[in-house]
C-alpha atoms as a PDB file:
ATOM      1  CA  UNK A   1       0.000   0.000   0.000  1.00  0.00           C
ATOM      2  CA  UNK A   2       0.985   3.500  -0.607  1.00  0.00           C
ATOM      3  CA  UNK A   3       3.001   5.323   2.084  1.00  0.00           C
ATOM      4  CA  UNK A   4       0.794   8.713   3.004  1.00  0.00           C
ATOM      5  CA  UNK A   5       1.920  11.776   4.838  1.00  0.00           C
ATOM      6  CA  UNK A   6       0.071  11.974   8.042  1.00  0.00           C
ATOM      7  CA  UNK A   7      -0.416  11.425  11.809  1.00  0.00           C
ATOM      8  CA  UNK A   8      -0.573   8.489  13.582  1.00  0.00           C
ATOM      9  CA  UNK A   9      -3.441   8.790  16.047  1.00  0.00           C
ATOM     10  CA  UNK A  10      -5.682   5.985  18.237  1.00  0.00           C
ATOM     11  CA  UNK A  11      -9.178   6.469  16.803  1.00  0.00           C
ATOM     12  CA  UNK A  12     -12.009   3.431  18.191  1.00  0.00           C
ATOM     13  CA  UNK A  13     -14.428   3.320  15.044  1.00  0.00           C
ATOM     14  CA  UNK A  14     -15.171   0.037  16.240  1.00  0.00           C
ATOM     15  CA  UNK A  15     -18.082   1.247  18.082  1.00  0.00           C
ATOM     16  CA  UNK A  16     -19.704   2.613  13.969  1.00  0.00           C
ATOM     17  CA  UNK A  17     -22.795   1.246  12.737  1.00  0.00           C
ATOM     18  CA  UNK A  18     -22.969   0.690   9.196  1.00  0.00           C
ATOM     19  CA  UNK A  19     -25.988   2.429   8.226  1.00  0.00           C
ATOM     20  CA  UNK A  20     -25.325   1.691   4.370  1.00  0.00           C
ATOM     21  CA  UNK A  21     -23.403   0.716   1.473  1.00  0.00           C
ATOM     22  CA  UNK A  22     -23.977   3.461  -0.913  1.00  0.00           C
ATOM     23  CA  UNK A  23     -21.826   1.709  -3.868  1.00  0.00           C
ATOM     24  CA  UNK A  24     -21.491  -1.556  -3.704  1.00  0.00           C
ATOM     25  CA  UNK A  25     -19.636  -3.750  -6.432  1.00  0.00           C
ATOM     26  CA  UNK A  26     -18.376  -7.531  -5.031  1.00  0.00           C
ATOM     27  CA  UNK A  27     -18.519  -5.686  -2.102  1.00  0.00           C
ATOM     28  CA  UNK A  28     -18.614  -2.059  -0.141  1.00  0.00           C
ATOM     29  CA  UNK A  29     -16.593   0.685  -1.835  1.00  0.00           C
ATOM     30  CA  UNK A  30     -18.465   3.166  -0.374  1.00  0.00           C
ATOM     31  CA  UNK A  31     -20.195   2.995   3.398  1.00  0.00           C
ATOM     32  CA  UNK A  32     -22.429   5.391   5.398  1.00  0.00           C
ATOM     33  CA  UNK A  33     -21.820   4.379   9.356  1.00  0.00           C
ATOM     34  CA  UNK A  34     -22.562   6.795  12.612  1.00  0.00           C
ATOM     35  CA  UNK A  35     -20.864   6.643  15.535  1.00  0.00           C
ATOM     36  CA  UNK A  36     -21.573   6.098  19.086  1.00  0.00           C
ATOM     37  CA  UNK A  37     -22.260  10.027  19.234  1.00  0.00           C
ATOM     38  CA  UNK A  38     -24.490  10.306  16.246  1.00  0.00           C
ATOM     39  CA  UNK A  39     -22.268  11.612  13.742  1.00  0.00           C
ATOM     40  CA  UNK A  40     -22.456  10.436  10.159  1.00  0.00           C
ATOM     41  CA  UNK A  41     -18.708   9.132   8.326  1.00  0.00           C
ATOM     42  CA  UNK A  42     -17.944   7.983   4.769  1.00  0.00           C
ATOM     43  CA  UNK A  43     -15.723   4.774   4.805  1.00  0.00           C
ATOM     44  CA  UNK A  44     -14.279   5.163   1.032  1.00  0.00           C
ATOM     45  CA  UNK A  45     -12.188   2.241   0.186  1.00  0.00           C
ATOM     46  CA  UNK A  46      -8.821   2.871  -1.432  1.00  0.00           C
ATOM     47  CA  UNK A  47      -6.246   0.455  -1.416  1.00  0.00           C
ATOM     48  CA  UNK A  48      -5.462  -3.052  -0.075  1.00  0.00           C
ATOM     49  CA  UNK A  49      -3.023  -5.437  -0.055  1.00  0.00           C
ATOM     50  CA  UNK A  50      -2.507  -9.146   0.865  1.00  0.00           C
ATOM     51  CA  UNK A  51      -3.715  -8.421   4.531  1.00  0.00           C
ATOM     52  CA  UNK A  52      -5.364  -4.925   4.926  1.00  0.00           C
ATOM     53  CA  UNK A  53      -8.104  -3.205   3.092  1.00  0.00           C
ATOM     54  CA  UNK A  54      -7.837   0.425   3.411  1.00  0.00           C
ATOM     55  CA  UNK A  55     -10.148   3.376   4.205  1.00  0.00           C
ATOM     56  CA  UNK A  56     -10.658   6.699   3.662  1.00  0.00           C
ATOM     57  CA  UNK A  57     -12.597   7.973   6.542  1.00  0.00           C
ATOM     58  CA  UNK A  58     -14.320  11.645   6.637  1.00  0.00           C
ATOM     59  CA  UNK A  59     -17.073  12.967   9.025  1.00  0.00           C
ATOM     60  CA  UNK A  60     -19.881  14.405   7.188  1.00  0.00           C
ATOM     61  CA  UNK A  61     -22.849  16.813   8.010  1.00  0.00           C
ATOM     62  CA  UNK A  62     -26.375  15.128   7.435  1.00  0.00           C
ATOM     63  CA  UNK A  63     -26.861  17.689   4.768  1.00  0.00           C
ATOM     64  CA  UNK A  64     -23.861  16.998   2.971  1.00  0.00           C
ATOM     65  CA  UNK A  65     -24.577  13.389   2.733  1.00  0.00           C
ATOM     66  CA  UNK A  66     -27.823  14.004   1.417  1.00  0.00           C
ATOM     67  CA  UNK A  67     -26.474  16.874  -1.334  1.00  0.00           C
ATOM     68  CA  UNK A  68     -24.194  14.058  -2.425  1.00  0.00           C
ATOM     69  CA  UNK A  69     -26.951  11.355  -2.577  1.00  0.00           C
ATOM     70  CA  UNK A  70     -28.976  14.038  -4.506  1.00  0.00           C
ATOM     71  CA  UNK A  71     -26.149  14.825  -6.843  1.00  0.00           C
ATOM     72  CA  UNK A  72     -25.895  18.148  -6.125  1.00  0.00           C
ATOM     73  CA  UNK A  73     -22.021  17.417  -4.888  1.00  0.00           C
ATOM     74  CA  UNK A  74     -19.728  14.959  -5.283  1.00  0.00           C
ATOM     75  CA  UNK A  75     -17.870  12.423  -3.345  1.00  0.00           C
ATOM     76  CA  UNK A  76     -14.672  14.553  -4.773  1.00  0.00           C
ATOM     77  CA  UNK A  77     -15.910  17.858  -3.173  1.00  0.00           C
ATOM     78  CA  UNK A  78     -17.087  15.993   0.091  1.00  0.00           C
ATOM     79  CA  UNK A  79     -12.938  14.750   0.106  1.00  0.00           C
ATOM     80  CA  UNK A  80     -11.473  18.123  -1.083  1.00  0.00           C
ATOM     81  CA  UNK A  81     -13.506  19.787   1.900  1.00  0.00           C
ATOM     82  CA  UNK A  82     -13.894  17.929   4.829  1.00  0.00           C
ATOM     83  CA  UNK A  83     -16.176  18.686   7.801  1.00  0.00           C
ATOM     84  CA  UNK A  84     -13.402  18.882  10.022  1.00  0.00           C
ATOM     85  CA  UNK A  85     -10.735  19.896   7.575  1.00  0.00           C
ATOM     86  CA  UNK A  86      -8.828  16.621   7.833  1.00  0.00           C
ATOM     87  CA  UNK A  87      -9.976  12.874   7.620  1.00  0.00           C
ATOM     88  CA  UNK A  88      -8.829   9.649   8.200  1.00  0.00           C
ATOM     89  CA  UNK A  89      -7.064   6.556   6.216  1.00  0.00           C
ATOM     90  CA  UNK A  90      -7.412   3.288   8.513  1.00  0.00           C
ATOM     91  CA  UNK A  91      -6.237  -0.124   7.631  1.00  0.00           C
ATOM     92  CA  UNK A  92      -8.567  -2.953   8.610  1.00  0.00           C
ATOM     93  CA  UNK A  93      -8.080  -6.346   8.597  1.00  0.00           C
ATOM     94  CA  UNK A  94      -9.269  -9.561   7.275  1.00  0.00           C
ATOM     95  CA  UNK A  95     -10.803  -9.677  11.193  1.00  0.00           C
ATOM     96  CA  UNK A  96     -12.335  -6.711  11.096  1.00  0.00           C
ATOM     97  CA  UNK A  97      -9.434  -5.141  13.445  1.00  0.00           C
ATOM     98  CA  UNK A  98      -8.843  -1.566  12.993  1.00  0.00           C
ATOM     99  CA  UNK A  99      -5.040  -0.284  12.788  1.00  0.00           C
ATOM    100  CA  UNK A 100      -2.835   2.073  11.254  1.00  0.00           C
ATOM    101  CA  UNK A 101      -4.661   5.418  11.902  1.00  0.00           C
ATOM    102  CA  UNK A 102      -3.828   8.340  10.072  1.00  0.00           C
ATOM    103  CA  UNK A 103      -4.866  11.913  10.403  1.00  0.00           C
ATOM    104  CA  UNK A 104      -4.437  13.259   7.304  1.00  0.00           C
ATOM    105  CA  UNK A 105      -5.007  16.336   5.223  1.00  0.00           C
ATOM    106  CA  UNK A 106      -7.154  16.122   1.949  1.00  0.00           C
ATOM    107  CA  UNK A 107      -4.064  17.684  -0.125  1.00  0.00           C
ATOM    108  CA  UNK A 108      -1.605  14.826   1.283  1.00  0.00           C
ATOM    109  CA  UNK A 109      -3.494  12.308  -0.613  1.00  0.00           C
ATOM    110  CA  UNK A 110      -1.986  10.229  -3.642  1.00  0.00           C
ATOM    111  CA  UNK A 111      -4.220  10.870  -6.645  1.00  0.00           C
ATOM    112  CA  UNK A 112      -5.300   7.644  -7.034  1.00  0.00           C
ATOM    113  CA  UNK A 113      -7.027   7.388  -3.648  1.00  0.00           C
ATOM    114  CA  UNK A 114      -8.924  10.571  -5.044  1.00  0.00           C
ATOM    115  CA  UNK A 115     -12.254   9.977  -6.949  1.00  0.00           C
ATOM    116  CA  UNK A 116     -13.028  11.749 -10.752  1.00  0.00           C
ATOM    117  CA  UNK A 117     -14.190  15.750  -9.846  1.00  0.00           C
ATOM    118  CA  UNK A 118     -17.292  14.413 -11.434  1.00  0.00           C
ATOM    119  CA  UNK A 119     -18.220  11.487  -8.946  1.00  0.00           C
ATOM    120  CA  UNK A 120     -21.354  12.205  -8.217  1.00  0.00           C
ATOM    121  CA  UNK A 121     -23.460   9.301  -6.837  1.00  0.00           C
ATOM    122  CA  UNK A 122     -25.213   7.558  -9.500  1.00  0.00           C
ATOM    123  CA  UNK A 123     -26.770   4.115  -7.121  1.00  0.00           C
ATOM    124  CA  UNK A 124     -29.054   3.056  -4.866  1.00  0.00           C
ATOM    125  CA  UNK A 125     -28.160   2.606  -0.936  1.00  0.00           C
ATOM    126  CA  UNK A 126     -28.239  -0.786   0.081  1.00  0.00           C
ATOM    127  CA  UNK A 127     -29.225  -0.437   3.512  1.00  0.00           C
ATOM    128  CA  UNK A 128     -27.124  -2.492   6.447  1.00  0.00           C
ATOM    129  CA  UNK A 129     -29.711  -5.176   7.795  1.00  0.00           C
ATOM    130  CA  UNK A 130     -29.546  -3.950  11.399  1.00  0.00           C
ATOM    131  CA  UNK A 131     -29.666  -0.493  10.771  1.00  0.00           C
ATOM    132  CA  UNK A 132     -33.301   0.215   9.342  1.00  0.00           C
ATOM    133  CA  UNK A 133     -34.356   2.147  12.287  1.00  0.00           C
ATOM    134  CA  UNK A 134     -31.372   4.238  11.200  1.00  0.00           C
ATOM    135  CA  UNK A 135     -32.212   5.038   7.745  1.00  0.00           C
ATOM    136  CA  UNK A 136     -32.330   8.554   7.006  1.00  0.00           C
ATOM    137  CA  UNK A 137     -34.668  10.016   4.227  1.00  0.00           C
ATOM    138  CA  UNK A 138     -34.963  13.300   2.935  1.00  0.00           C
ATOM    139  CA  UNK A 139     -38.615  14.806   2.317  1.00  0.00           C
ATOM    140  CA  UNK A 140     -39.336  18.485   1.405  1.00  0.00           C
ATOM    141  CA  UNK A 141     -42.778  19.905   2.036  1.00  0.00           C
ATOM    142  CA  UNK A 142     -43.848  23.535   1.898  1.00  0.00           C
ATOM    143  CA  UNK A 143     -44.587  24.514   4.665  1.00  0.00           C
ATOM    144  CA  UNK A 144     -47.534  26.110   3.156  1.00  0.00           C
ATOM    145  CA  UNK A 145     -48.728  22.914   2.506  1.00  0.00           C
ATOM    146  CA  UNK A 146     -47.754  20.957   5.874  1.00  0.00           C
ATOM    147  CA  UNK A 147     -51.350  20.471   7.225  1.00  0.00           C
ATOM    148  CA  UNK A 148     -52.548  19.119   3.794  1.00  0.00           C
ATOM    149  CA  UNK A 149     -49.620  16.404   4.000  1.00  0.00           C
ATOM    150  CA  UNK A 150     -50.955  15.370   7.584  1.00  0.00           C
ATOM    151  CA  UNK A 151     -54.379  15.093   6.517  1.00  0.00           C
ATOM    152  CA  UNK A 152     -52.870  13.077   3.738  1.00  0.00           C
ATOM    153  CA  UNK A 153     -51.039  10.450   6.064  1.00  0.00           C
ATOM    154  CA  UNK A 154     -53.487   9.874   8.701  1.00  0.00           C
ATOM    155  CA  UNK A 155     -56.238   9.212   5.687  1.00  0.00           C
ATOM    156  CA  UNK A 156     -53.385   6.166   4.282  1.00  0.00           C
ATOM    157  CA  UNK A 157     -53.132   5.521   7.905  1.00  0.00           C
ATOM    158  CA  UNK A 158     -49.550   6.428   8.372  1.00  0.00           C
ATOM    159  CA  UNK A 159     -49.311   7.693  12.219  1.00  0.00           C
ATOM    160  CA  UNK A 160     -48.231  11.317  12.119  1.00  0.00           C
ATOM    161  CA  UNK A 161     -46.613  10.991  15.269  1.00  0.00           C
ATOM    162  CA  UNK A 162     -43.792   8.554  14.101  1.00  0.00           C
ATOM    163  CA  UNK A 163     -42.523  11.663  12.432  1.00  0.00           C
ATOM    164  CA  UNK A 164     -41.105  12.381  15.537  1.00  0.00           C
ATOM    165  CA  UNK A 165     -38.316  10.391  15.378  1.00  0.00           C
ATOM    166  CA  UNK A 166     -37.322  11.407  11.755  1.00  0.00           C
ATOM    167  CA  UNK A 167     -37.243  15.291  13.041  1.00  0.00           C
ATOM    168  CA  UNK A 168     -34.726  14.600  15.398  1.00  0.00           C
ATOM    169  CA  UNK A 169     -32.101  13.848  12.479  1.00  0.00           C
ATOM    170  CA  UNK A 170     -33.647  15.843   9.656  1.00  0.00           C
ATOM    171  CA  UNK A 171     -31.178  18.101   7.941  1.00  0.00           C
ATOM    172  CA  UNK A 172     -31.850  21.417   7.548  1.00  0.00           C
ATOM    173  CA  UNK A 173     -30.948  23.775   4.674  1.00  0.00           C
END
């Protein structure tokens, strides 16, 4: 595997639950997980080698996950400009075990780790088995039109008060 400029840090992410793969092709390339705290990370494979897969990891806002899922960014952009202005490459094992931590910067990365400036999402999440309560969908209403939406889910019998739960991780633009 390449050798990248960076920091060595200890970082848990064993505690993540996969939410997602959002590409998938003989297996994840791209993963949505949250952690323990509720905040939402990329997992972008980028490399391996005869005993490690490696990962790009980079926190993301809600809303920025969802502009990429929409297409109106792209997995480049979300790389170029982190959340916190760095992100992470982590080895991982054929037993799952979690090593090599780096804290790197975006502009320390080899090219080839780097997707096309035009890689914006073009699939369909494939959601983790466990993590259906998780799911996160978008939905824009006018607000205008709110009450006619209610009346419109309580007549297909959809209870208006599980919205609840999807408020408490909406995004909000």
């Amino acid at each position: 595997m390449k050798t990248v400029k960076g920091y060595d840090i200890q970082f848990d992410f064993g505690k993540f639950k996969k939410i997602a793969d959002l590409i998938f092709f003989e297996g994840p390339l791209l993963s949505h997980y949250v952690s323990d705290k509720g905040d939402d990370y990329l997992f972008y494979w980028v490399d391996s080698d005869s005993q490690d897969n490696r990962w790009m990891v980079l926190r993301v806002s809600l809303s920025s996950l969802q502009r990429y899922i929409s297409k109106d960014i792209s997995l480049r952009e979300l790389i170029d400009r982190p959340n916190d202005g760095y992100l992470y490459l982590v080895d991982i094992d054929n037993n799952l075990k979690h090593h090599d931590v780096k804290l790197v910067q975006p502009t320390d990365l080899p090219e080839d780790y780097l997707p096309a400036q035009d890689s914006y999402y073009e699939f369909e999440p494939v959601p983790a088995d466990d993590a259906t309560e998780l799911m996160t969908y978008e939905l824009t209403i006018p607000f205008k039109e709110r009450t006619r939406f209610e009346s419109f889910l309580m007549k297909i019998g959809f209870p208006v008060s599980s919205l609840k739960k999807v408020v408490q991780r909406a995004a909000v633009f």
